[in-house]
N, C-alpha and C. Protein backbone atom coordinates (compact mmCIF):
# COMPACT_ATOMS: atom_id res chain seq x y z
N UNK A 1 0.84 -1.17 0.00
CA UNK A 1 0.00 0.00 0.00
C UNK A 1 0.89 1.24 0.00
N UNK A 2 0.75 1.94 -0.52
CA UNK A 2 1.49 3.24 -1.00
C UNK A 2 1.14 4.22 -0.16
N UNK A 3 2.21 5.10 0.85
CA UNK A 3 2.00 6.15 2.01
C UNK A 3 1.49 7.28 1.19
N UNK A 4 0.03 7.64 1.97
CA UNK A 4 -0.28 9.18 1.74
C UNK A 4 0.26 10.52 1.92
N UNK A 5 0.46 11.24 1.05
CA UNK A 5 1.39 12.73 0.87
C UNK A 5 0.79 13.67 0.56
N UNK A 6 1.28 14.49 0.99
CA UNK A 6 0.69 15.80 0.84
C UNK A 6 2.18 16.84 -0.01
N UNK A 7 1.89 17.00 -1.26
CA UNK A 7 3.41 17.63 -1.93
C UNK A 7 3.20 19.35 -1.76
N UNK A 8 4.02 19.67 -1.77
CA UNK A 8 4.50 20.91 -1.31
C UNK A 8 5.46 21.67 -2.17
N UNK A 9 5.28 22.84 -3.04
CA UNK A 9 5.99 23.08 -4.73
C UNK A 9 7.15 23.64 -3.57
N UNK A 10 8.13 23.96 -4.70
CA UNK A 10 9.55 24.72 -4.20
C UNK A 10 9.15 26.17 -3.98
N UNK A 11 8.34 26.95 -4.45
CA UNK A 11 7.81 27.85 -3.87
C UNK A 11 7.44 28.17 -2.13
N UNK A 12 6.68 27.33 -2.38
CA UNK A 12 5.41 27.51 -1.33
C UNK A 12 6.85 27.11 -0.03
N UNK A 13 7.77 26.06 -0.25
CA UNK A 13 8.53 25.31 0.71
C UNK A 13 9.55 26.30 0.99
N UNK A 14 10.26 27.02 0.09
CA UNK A 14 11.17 28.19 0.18
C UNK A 14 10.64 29.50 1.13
N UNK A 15 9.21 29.76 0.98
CA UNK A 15 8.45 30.98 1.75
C UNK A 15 8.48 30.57 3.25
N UNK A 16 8.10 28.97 3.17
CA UNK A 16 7.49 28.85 4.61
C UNK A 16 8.94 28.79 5.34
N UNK A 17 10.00 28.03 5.04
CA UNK A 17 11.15 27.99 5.57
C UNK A 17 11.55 29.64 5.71
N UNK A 18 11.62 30.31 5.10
CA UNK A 18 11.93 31.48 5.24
C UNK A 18 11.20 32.10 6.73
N UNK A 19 9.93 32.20 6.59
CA UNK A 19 9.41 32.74 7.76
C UNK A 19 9.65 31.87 9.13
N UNK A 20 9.61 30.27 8.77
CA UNK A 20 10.00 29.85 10.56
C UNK A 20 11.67 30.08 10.41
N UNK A 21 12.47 30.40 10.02
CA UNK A 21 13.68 30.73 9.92
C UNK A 21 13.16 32.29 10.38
N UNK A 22 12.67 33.07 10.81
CA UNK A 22 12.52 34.57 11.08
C UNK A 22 11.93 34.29 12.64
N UNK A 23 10.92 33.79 12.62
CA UNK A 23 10.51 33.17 13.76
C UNK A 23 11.31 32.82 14.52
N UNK A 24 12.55 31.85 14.60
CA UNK A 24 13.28 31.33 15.27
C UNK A 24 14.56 32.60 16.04
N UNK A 25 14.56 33.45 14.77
CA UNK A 25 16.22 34.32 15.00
C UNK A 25 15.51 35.54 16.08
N UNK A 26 13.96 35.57 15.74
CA UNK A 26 13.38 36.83 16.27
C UNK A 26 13.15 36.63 17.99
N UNK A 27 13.45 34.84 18.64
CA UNK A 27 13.35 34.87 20.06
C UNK A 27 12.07 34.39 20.39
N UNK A 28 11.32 34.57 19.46
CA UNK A 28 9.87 33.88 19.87
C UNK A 28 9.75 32.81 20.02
N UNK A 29 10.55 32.14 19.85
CA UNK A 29 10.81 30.43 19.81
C UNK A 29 11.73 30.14 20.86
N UNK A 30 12.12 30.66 21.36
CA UNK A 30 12.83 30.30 22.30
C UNK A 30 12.01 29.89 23.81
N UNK A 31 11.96 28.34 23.50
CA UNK A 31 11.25 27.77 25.06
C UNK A 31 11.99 26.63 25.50
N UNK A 32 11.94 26.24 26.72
CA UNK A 32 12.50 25.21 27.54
C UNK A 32 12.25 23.83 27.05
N UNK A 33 12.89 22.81 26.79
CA UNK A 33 12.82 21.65 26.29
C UNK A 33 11.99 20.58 27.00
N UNK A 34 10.33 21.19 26.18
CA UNK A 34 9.17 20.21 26.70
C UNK A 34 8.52 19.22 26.05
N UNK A 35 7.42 18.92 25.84
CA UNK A 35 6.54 18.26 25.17
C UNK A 35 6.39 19.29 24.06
N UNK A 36 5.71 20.46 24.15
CA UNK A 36 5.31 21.44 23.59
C UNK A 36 6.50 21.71 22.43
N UNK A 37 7.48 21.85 23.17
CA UNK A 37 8.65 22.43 22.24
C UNK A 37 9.06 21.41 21.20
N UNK A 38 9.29 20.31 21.84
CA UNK A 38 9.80 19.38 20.40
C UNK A 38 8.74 18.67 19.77
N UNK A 39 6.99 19.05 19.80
CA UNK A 39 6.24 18.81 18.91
C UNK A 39 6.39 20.08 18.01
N UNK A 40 6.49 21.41 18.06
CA UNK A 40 6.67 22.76 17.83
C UNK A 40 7.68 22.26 16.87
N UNK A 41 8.93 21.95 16.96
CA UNK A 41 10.05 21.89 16.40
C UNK A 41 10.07 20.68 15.34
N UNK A 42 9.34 19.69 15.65
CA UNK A 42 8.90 18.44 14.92
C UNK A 42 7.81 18.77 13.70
N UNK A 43 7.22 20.14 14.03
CA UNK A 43 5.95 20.20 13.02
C UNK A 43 6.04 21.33 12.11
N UNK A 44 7.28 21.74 12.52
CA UNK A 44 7.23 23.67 11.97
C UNK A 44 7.78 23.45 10.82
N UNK A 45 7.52 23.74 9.61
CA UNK A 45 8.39 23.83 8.07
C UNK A 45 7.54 23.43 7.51
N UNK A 46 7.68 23.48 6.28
CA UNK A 46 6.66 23.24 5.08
C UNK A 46 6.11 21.45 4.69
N UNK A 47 6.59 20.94 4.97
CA UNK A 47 6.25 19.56 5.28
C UNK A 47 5.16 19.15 6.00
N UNK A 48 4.49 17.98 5.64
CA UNK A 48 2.40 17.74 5.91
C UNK A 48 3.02 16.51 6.75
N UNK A 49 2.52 16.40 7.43
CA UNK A 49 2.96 15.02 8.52
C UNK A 49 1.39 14.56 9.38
N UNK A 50 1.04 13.34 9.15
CA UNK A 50 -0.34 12.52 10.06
C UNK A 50 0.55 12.92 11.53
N UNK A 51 -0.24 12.80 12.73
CA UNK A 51 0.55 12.10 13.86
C UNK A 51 0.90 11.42 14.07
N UNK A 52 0.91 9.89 12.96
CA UNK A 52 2.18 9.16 13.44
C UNK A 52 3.62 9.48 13.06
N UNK A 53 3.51 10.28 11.83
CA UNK A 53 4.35 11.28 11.60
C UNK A 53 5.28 11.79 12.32
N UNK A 54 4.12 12.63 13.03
CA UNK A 54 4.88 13.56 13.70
C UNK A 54 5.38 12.62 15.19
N UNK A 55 4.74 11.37 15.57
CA UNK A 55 5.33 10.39 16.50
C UNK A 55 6.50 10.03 16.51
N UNK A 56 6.52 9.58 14.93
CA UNK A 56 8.21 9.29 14.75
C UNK A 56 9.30 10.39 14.43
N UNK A 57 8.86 11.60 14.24
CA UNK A 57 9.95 12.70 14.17
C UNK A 57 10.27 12.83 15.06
N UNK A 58 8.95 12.88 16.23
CA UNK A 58 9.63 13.74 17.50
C UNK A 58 10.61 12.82 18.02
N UNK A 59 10.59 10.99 18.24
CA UNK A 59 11.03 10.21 18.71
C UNK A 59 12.50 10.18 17.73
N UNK A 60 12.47 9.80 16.64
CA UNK A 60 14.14 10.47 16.29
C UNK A 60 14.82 11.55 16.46
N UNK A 61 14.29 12.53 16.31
CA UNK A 61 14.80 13.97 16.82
C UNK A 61 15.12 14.20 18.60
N UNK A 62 14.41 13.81 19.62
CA UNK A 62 14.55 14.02 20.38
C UNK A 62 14.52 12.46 21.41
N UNK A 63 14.40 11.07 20.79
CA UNK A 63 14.45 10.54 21.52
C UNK A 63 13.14 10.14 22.61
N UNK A 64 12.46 10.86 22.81
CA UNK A 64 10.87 10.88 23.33
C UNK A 64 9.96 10.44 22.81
N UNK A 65 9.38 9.04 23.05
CA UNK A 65 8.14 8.32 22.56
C UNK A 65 6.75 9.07 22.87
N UNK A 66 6.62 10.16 22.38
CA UNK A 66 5.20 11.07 22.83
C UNK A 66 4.10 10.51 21.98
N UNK A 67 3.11 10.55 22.40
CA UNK A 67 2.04 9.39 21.65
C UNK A 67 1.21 10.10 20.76
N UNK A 68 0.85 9.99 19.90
CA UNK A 68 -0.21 10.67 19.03
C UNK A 68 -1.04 11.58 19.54
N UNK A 69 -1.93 10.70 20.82
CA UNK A 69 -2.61 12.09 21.79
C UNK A 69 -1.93 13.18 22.12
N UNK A 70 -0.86 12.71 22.35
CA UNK A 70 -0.19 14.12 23.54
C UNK A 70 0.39 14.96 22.51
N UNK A 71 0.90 14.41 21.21
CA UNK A 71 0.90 15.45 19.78
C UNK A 71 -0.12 16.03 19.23
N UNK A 72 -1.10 15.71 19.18
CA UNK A 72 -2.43 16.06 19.00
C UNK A 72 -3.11 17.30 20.15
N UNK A 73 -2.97 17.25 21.39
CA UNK A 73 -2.86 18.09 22.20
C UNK A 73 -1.66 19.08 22.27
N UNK A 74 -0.64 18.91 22.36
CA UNK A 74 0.32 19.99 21.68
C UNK A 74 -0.27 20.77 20.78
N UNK A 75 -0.45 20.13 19.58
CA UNK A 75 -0.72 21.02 18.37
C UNK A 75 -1.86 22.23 18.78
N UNK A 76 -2.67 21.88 19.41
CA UNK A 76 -3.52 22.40 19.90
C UNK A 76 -3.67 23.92 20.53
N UNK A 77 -2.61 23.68 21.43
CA UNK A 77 -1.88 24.70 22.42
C UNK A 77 -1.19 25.52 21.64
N UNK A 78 -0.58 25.33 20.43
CA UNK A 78 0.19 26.37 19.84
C UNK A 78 -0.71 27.49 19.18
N UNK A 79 -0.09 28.48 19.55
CA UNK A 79 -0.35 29.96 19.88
C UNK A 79 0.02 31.26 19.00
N UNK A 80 -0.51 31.28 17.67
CA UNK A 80 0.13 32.82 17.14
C UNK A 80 0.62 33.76 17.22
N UNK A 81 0.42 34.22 18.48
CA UNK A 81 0.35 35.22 19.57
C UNK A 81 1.65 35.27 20.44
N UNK A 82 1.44 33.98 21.30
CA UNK A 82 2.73 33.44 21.99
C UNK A 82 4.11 32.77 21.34
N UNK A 83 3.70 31.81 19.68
CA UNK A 83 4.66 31.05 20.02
C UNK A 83 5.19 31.75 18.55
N UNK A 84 4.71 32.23 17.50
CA UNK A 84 4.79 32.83 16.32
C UNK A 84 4.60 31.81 15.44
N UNK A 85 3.77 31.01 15.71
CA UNK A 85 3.14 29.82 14.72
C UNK A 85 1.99 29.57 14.31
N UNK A 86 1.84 29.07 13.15
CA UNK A 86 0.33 28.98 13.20
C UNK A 86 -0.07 27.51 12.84
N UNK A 87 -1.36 26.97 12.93
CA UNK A 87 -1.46 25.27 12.97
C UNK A 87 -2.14 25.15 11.50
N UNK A 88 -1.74 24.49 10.53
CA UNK A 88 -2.17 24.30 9.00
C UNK A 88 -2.91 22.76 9.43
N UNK A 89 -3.58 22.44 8.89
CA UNK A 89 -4.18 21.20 9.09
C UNK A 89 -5.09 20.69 7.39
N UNK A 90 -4.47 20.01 7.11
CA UNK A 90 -5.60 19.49 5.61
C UNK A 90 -6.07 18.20 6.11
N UNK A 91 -7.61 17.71 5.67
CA UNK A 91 -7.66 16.35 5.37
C UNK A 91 -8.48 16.04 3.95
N UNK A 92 -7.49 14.57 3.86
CA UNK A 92 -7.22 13.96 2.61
C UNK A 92 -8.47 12.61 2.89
N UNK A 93 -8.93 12.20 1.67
CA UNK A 93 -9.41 10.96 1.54
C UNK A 93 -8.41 9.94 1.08
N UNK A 94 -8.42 9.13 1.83
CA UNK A 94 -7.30 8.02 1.30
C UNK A 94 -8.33 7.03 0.24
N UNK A 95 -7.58 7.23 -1.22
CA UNK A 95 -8.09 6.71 -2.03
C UNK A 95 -8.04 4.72 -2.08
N UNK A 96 -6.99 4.37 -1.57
CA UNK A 96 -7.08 3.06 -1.47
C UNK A 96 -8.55 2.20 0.07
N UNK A 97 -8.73 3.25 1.31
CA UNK A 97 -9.38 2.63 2.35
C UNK A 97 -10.59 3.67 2.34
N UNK A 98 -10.39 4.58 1.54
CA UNK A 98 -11.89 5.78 1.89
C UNK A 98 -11.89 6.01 2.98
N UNK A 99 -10.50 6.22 3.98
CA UNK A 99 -10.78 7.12 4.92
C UNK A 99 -10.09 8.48 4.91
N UNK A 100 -10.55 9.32 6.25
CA UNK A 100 -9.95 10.46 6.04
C UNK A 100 -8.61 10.53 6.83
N UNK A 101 -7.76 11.25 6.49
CA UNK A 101 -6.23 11.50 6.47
C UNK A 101 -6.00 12.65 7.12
N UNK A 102 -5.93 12.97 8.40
CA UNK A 102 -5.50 14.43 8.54
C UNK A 102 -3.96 14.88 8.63
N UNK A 103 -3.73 15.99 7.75
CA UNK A 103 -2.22 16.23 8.10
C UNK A 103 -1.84 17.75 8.59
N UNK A 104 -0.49 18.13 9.40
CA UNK A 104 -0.75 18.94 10.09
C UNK A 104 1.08 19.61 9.56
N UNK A 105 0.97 20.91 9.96
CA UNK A 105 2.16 21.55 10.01
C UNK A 105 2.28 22.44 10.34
N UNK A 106 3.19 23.79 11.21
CA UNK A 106 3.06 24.44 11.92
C UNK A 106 4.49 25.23 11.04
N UNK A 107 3.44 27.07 10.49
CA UNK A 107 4.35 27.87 9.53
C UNK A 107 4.06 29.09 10.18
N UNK A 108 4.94 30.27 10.22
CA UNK A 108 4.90 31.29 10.37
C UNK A 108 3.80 32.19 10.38
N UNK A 109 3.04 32.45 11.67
CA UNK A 109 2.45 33.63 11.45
C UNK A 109 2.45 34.61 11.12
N UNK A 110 3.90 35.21 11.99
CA UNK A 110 3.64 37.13 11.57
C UNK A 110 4.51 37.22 10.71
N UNK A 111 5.41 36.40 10.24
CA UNK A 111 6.52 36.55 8.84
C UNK A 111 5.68 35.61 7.44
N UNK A 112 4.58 36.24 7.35
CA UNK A 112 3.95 35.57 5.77
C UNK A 112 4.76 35.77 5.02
N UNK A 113 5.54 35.05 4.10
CA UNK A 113 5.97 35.63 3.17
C UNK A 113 5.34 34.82 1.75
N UNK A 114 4.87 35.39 0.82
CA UNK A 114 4.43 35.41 -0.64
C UNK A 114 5.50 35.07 -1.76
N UNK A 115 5.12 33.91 -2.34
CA UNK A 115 6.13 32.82 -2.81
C UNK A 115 5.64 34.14 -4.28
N UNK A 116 7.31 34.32 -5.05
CA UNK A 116 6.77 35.14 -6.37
C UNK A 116 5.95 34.69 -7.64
């Protein structure tokens, strides 16, 4: 069975990196190494990730088996305001089982930047 994706042009991937790259240098990102933070850090960039996804990023990246719920609740908590992120969420029909697919990623709020 063939993994569901969500593609992302060189445009659109160049803008969003740009702004969590502004996000990051500007201090707003700067938090203590929690749950919160390395789902934050696991989800931010132009890349579409399910929560098991984002299960296994956070767990290679940081080593922490955090469970789908408690990523799912993270995502939740993140904050425009507070954290300079914002929560993208698509869902997909998976054409092989007819179910739905949700995928999630976390891009720059106050640094939009407009792919040319």
């Amino acid at each position: 069975m063939k993994k569901l994706r969500l593609e992302v042009d060189e445009f659109e991937r160049a803008a969003i990196n740009e702004g969590v790259r502004k996000v990051i240098l500007s201090g707003d990102f700067n938090r203590p190494n929690s749950q919160l933070y390395r789902v934050m850090h696991a989800a931010m960039g132009p890349t579409w990730y399910t929560l098991r996804d984002l299960e296994l990023v956070v767990l290679n990246m940081f080593g922490h088996a955090d469970t789908q719920a408690a990523i799912s609740a993270r995502l939740r908590e993140v904050d425009p305001v507070v954290h300079g992120l914002r929560k993208d969420k698509r869902m997909v029909k998976d054409p092989d089982s007819g179910k739905q697919v949700w995928f999630y990623r976390l891009v720059a709020a106050k640094y939009e930047v407009k792919a040319a």
